[in-house]
N, C-alpha and C. Protein backbone atom coordinates (compact mmCIF):
# COMPACT_ATOMS: atom_id res chain seq x y z
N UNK A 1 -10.25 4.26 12.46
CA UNK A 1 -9.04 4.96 12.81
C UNK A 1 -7.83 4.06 12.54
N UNK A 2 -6.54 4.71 11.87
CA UNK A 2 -5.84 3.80 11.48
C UNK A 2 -4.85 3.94 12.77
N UNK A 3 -4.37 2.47 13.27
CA UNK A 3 -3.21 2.29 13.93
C UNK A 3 -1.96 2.07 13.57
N UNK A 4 -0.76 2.32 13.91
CA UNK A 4 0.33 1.91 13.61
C UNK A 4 0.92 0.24 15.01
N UNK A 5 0.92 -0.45 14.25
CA UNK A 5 1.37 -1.29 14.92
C UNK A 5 2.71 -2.54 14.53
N UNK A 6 4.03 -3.12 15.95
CA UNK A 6 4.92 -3.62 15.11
C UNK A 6 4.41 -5.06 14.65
N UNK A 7 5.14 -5.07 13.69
CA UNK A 7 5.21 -6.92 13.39
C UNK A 7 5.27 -7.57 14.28
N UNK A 8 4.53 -8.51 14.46
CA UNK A 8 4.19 -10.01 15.10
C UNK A 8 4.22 -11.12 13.42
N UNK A 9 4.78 -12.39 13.93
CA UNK A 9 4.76 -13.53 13.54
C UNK A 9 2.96 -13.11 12.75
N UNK A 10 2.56 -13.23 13.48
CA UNK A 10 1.29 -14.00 12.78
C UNK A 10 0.48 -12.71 11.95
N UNK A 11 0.92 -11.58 11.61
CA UNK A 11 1.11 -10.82 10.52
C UNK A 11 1.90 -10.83 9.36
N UNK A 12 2.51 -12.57 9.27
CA UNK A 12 3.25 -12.39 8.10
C UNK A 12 2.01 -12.61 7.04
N UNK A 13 1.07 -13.32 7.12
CA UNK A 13 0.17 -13.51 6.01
C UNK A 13 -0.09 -12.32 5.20
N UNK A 14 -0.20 -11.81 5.88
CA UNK A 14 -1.09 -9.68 5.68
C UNK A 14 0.15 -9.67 4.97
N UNK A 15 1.26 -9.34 5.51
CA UNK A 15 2.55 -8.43 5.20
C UNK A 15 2.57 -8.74 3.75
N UNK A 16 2.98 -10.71 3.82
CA UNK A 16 3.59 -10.49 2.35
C UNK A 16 2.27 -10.44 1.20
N UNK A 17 1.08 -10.47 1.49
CA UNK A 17 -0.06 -10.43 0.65
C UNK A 17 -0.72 -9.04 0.31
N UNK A 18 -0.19 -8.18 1.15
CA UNK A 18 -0.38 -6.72 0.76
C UNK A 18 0.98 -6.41 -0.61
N UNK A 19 2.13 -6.50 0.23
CA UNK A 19 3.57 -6.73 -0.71
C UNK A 19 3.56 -7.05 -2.01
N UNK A 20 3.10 -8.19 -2.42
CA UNK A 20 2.38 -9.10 -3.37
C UNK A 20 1.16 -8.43 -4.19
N UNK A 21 0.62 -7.82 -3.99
CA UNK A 21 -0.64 -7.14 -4.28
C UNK A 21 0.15 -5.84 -5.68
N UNK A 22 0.68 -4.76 -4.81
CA UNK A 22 1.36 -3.81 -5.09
C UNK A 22 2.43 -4.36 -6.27
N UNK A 23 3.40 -5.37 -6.08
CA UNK A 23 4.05 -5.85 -6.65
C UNK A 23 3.68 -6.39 -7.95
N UNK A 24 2.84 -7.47 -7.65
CA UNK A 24 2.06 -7.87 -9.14
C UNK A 24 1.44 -7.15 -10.11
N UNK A 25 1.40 -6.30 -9.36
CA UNK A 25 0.32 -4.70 -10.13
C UNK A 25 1.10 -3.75 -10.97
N UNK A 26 2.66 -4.15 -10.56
CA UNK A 26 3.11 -2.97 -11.45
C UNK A 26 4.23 -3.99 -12.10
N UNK A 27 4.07 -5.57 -12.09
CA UNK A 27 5.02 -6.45 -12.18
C UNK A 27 6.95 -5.96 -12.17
N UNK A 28 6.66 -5.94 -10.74
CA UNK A 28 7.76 -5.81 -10.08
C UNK A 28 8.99 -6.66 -9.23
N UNK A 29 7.51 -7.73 -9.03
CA UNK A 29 8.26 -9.15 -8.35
C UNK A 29 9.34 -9.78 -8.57
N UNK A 30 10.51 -9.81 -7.61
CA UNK A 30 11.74 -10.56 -7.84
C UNK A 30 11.83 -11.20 -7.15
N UNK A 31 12.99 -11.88 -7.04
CA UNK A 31 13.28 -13.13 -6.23
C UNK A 31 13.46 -12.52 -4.61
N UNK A 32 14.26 -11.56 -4.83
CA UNK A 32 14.85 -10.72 -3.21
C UNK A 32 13.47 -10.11 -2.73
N UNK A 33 12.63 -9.84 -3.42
CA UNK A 33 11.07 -9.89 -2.53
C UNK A 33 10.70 -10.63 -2.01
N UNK A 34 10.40 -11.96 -2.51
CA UNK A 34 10.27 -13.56 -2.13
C UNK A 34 10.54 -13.84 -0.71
N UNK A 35 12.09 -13.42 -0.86
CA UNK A 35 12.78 -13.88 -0.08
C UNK A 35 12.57 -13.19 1.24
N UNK A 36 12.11 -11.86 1.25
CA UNK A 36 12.06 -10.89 2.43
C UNK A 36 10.44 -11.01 2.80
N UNK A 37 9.88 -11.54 1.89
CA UNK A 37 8.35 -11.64 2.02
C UNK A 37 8.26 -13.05 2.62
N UNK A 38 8.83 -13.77 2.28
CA UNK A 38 8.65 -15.16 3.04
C UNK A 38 9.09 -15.46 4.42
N UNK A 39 10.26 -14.94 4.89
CA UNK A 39 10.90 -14.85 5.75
C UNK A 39 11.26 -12.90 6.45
N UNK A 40 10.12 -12.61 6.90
CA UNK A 40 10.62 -10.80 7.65
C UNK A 40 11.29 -11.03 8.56
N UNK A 41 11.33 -12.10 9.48
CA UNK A 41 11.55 -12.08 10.88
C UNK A 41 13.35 -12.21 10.54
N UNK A 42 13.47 -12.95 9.95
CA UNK A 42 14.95 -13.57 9.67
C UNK A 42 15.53 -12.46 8.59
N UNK A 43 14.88 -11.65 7.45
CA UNK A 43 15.81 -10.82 6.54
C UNK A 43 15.72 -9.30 7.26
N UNK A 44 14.50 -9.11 7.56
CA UNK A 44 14.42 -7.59 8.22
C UNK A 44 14.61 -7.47 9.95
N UNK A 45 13.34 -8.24 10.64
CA UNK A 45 14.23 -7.70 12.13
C UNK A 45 14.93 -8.27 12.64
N UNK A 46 15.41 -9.80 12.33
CA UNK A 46 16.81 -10.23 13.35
C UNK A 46 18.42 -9.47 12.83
N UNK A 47 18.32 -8.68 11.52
CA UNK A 47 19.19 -7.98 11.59
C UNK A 47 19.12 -6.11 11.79
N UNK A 48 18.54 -6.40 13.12
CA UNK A 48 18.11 -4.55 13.35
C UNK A 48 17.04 -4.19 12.68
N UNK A 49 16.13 -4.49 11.85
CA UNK A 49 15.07 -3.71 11.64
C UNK A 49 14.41 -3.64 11.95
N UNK A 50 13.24 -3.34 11.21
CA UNK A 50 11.60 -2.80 11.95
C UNK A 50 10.63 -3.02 10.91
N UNK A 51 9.23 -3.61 11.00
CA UNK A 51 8.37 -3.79 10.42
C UNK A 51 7.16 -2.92 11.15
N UNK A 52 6.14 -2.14 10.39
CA UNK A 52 5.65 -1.68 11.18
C UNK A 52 3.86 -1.58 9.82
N UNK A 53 3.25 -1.68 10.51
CA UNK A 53 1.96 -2.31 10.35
C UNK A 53 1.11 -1.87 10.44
N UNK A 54 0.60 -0.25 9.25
CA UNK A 54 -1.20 0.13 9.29
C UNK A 54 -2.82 -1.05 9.72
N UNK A 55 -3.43 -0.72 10.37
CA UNK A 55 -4.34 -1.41 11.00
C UNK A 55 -5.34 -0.60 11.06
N UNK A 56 -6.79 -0.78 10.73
CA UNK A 56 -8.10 -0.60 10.89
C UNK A 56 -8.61 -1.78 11.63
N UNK A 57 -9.30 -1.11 12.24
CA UNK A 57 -9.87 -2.57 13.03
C UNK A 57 -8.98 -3.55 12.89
N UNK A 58 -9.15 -4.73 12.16
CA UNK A 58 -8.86 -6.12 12.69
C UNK A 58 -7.88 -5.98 11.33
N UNK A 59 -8.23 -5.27 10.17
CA UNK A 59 -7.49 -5.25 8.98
C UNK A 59 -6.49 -4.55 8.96
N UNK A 60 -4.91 -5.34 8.32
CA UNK A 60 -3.43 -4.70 7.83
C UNK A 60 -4.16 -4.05 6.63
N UNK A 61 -4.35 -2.50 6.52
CA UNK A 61 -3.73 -2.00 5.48
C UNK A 61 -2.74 -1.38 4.71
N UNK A 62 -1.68 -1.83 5.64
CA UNK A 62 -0.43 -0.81 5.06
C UNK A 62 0.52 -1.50 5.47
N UNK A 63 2.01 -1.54 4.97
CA UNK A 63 3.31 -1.72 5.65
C UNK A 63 4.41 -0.86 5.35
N UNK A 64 5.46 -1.02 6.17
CA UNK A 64 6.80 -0.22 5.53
C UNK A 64 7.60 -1.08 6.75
N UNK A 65 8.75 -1.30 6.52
CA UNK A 65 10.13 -1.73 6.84
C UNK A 65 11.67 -1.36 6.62
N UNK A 66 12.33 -1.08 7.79
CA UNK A 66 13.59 -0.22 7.80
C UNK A 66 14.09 -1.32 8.27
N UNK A 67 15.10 -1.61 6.92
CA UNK A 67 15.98 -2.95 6.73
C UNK A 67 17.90 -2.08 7.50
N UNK A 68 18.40 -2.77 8.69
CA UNK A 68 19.94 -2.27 9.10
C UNK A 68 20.61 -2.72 7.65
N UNK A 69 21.42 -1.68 6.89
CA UNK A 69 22.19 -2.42 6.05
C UNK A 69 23.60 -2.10 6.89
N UNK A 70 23.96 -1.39 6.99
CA UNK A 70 25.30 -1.14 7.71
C UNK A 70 25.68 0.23 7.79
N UNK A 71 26.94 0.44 9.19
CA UNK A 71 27.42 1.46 9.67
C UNK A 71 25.98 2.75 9.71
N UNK A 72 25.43 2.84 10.04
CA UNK A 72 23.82 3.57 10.15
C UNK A 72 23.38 3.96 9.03
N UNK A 73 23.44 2.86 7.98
CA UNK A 73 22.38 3.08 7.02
C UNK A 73 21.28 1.92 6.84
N UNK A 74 20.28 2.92 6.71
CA UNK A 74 18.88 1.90 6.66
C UNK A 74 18.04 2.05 5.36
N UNK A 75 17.90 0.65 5.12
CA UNK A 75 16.67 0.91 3.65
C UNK A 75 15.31 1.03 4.10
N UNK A 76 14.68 1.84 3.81
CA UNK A 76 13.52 1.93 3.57
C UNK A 76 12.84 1.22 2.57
N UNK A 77 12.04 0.08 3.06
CA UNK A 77 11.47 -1.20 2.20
C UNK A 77 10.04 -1.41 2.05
N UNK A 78 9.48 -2.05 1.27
CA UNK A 78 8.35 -3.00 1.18
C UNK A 78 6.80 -1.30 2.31
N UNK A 79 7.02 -0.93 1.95
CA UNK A 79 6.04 0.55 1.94
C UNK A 79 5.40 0.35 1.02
N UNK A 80 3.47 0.04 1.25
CA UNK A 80 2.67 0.19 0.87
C UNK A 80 1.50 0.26 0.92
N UNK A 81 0.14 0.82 0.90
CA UNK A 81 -0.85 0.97 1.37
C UNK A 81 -2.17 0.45 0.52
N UNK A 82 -3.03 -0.95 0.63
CA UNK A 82 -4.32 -1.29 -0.40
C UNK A 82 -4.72 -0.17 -0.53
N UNK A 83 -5.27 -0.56 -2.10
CA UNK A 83 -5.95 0.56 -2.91
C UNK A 83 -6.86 1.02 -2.16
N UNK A 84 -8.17 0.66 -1.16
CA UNK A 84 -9.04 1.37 -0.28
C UNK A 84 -8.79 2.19 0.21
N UNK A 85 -7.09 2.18 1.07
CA UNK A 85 -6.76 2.84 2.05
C UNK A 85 -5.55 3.60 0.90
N UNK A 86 -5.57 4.09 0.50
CA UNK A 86 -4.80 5.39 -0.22
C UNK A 86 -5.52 6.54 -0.59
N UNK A 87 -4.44 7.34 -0.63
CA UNK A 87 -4.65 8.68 -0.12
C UNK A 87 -5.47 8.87 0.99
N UNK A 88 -5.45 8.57 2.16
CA UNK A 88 -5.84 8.90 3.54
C UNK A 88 -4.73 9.15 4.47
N UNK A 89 -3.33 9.29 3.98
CA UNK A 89 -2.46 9.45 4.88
C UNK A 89 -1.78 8.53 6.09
N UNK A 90 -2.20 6.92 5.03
CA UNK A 90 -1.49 5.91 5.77
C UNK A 90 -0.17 5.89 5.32
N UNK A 91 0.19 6.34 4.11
CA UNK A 91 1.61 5.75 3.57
C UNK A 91 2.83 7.17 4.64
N UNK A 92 1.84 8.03 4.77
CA UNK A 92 2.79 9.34 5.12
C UNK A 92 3.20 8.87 7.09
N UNK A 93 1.84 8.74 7.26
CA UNK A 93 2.09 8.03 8.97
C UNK A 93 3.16 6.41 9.21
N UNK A 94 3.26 5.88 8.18
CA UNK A 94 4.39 4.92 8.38
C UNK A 94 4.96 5.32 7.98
N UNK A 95 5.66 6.05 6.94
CA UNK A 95 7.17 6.92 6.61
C UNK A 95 7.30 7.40 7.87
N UNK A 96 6.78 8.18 8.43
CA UNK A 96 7.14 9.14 9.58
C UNK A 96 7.24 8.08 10.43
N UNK A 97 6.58 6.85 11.06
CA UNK A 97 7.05 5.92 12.53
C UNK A 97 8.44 5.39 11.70
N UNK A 98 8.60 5.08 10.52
CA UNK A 98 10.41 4.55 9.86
C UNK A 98 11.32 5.53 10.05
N UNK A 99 11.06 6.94 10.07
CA UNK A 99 11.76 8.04 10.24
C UNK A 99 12.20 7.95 11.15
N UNK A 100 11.13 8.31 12.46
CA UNK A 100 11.48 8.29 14.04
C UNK A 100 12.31 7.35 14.57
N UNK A 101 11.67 5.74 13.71
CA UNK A 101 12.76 4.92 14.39
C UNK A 101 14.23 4.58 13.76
N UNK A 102 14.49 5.40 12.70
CA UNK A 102 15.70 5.36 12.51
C UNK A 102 16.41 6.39 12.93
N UNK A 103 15.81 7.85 13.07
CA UNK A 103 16.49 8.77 14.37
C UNK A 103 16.72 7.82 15.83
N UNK A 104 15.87 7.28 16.60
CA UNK A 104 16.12 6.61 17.43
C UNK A 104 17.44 5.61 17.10
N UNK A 105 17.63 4.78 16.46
CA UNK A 105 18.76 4.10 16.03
C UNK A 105 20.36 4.34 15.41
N UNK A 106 20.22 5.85 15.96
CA UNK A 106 21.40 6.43 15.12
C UNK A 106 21.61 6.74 13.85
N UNK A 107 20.49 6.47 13.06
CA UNK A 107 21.11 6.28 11.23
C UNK A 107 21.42 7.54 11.14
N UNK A 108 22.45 7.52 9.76
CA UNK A 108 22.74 8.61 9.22
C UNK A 108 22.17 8.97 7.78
N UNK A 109 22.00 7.18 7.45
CA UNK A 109 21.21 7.72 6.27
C UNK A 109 20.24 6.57 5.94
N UNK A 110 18.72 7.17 4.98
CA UNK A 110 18.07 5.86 4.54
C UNK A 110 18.00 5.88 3.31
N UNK A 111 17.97 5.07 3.14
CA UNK A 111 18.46 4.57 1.05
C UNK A 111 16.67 3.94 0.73
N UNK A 112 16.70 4.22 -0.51
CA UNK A 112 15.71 3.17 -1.02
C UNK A 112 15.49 3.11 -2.39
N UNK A 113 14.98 2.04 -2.90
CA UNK A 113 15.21 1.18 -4.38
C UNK A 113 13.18 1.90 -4.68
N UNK A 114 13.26 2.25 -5.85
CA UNK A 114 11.89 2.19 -6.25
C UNK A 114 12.02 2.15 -8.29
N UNK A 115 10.63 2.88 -8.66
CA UNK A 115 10.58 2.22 -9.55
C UNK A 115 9.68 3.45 -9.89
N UNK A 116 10.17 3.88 -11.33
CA UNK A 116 9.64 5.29 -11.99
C UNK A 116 7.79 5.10 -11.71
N UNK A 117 7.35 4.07 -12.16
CA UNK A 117 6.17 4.18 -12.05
C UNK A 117 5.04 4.34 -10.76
N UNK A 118 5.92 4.51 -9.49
CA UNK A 118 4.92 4.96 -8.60
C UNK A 118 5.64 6.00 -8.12
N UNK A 119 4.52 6.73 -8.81
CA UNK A 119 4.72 8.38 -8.76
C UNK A 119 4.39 8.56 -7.14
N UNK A 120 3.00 8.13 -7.07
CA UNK A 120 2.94 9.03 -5.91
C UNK A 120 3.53 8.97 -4.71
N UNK A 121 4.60 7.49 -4.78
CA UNK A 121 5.25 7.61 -3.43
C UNK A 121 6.40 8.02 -3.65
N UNK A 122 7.04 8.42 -4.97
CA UNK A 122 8.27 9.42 -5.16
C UNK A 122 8.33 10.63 -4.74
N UNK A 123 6.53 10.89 -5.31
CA UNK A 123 6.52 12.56 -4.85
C UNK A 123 5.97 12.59 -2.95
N UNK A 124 5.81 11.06 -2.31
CA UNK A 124 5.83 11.32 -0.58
C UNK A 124 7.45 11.07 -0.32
N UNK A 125 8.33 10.65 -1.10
CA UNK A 125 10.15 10.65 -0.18
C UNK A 125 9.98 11.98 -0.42
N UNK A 126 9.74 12.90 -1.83
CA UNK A 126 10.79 13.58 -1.62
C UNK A 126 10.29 15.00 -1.04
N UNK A 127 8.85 15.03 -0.93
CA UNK A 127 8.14 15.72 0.65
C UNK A 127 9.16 15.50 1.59
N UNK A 128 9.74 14.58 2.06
CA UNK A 128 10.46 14.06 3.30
C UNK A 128 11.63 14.46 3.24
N UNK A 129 12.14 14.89 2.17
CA UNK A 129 13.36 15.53 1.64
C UNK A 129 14.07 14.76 0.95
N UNK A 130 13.65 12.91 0.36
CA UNK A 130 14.77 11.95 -0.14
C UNK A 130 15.27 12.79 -1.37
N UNK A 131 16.53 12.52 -1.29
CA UNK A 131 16.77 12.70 -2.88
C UNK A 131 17.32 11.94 -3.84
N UNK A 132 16.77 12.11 -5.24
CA UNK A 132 17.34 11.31 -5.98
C UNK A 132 18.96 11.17 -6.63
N UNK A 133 19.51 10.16 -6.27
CA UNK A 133 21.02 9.49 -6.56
C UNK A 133 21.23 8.19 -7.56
N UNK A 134 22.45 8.02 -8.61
CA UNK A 134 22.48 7.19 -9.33
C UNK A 134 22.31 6.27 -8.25
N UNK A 135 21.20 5.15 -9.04
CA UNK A 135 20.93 3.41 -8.82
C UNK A 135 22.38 2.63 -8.75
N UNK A 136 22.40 2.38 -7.80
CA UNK A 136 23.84 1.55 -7.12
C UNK A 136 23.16 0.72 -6.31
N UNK A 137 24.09 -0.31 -6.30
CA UNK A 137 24.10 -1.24 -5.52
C UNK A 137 22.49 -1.95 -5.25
N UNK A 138 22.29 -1.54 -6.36
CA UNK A 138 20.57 -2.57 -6.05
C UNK A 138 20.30 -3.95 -6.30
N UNK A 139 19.22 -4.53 -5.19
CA UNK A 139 19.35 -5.86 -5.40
C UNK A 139 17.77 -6.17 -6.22
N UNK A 140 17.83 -5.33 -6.74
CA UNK A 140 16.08 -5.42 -7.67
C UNK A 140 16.70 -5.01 -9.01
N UNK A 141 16.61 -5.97 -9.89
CA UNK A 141 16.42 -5.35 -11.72
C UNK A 141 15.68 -4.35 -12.06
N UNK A 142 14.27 -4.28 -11.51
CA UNK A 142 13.88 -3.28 -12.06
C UNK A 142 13.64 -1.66 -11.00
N UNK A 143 14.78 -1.95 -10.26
CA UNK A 143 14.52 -0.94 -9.96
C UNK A 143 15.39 0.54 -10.48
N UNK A 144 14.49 1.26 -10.69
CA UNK A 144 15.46 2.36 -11.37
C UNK A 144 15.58 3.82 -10.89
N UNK A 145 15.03 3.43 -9.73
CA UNK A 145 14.68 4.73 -9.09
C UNK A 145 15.91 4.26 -7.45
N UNK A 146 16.77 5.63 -7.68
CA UNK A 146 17.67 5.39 -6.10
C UNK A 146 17.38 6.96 -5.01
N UNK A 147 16.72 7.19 -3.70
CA UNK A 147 16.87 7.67 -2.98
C UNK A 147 17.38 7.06 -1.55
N UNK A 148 17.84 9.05 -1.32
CA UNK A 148 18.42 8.76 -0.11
C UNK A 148 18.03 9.95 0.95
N UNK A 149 18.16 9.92 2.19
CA UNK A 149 18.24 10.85 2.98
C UNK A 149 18.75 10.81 3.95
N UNK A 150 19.99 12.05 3.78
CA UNK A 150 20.77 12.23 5.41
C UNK A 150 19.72 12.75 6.66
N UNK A 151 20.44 11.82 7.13
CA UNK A 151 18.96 12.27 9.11
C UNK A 151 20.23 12.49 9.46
N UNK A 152 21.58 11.81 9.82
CA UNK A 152 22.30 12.28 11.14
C UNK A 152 23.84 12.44 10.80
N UNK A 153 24.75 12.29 11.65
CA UNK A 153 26.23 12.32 11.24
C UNK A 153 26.77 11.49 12.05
């Protein structure tokens, strides 16, 4: 049974080695990954966010992270689920705990950077209603894919 659980310290190993996994696979890796993968505690939750952590038994299979960028907008980040555990409806159950907790937090909107080639989590935003908007303000080269979704006002 999969759990949703938050980041702890001693889940950074999992975090950035799942991250890393996904990343290398579609060679996506940049430096601003690095940087959020090496350090979560300091880039994602000491400035308002949330890390939140698929679990089977003793094993991370999944992550996603809702990075505060400002005035209630949140990125939706670093979302991904090992190849074992896909398509079982881990990637859809952490979208939905990032959802909830950015309704809880006031946002008005969540942004996120992706990349034409993973289809299938384009076609889970935009289930969720994201929609696609010109690529602005991204801190990834290759990313070429920009959604967004209004939650509040």
């Amino acid at each position: 049974m999969v759990e949703l659980i938050e980041y702890a310290d001693k889940y950074a190993t999992d975090f950035k080695r799942i991250n890393l996994e996904w990343l290398d696979k579609y060679n996506l890796l940049e430096e601003p990954d690095l940087m959020m993968l090496n350090d979560p505690r300091g880039k994602i939750l000491d400035g308002g966010g949330a890390i939140y952590l698929a679990r089977v038994d003793h094993e991370i299979v999944g992550s996603a992270a809702l990075i505060h960028e400002h005035n209630g907008i949140f990125e939706l980040a670093k979302m991904t689920v090992i190849p074992a555990w896909q398509g079982r409806g881990v990637s859809k159950l952490l979208l939905e705990k990032c959802l909830a907790m950015a309704r809880s937090l006031k946002a008005r909107k969540i942004v996120l950077f992706s990349n034409h080639q993973l289809r299938p989590a384009l076609g889970l935003y935009q289930k969720y209603g994201f929609q696609y908007v010109e690529v602005t303000d991204s801190p990834f080269e290759t990313a070429d894919v920009k959604m967004e979704l209004e939650i509040g006002i």
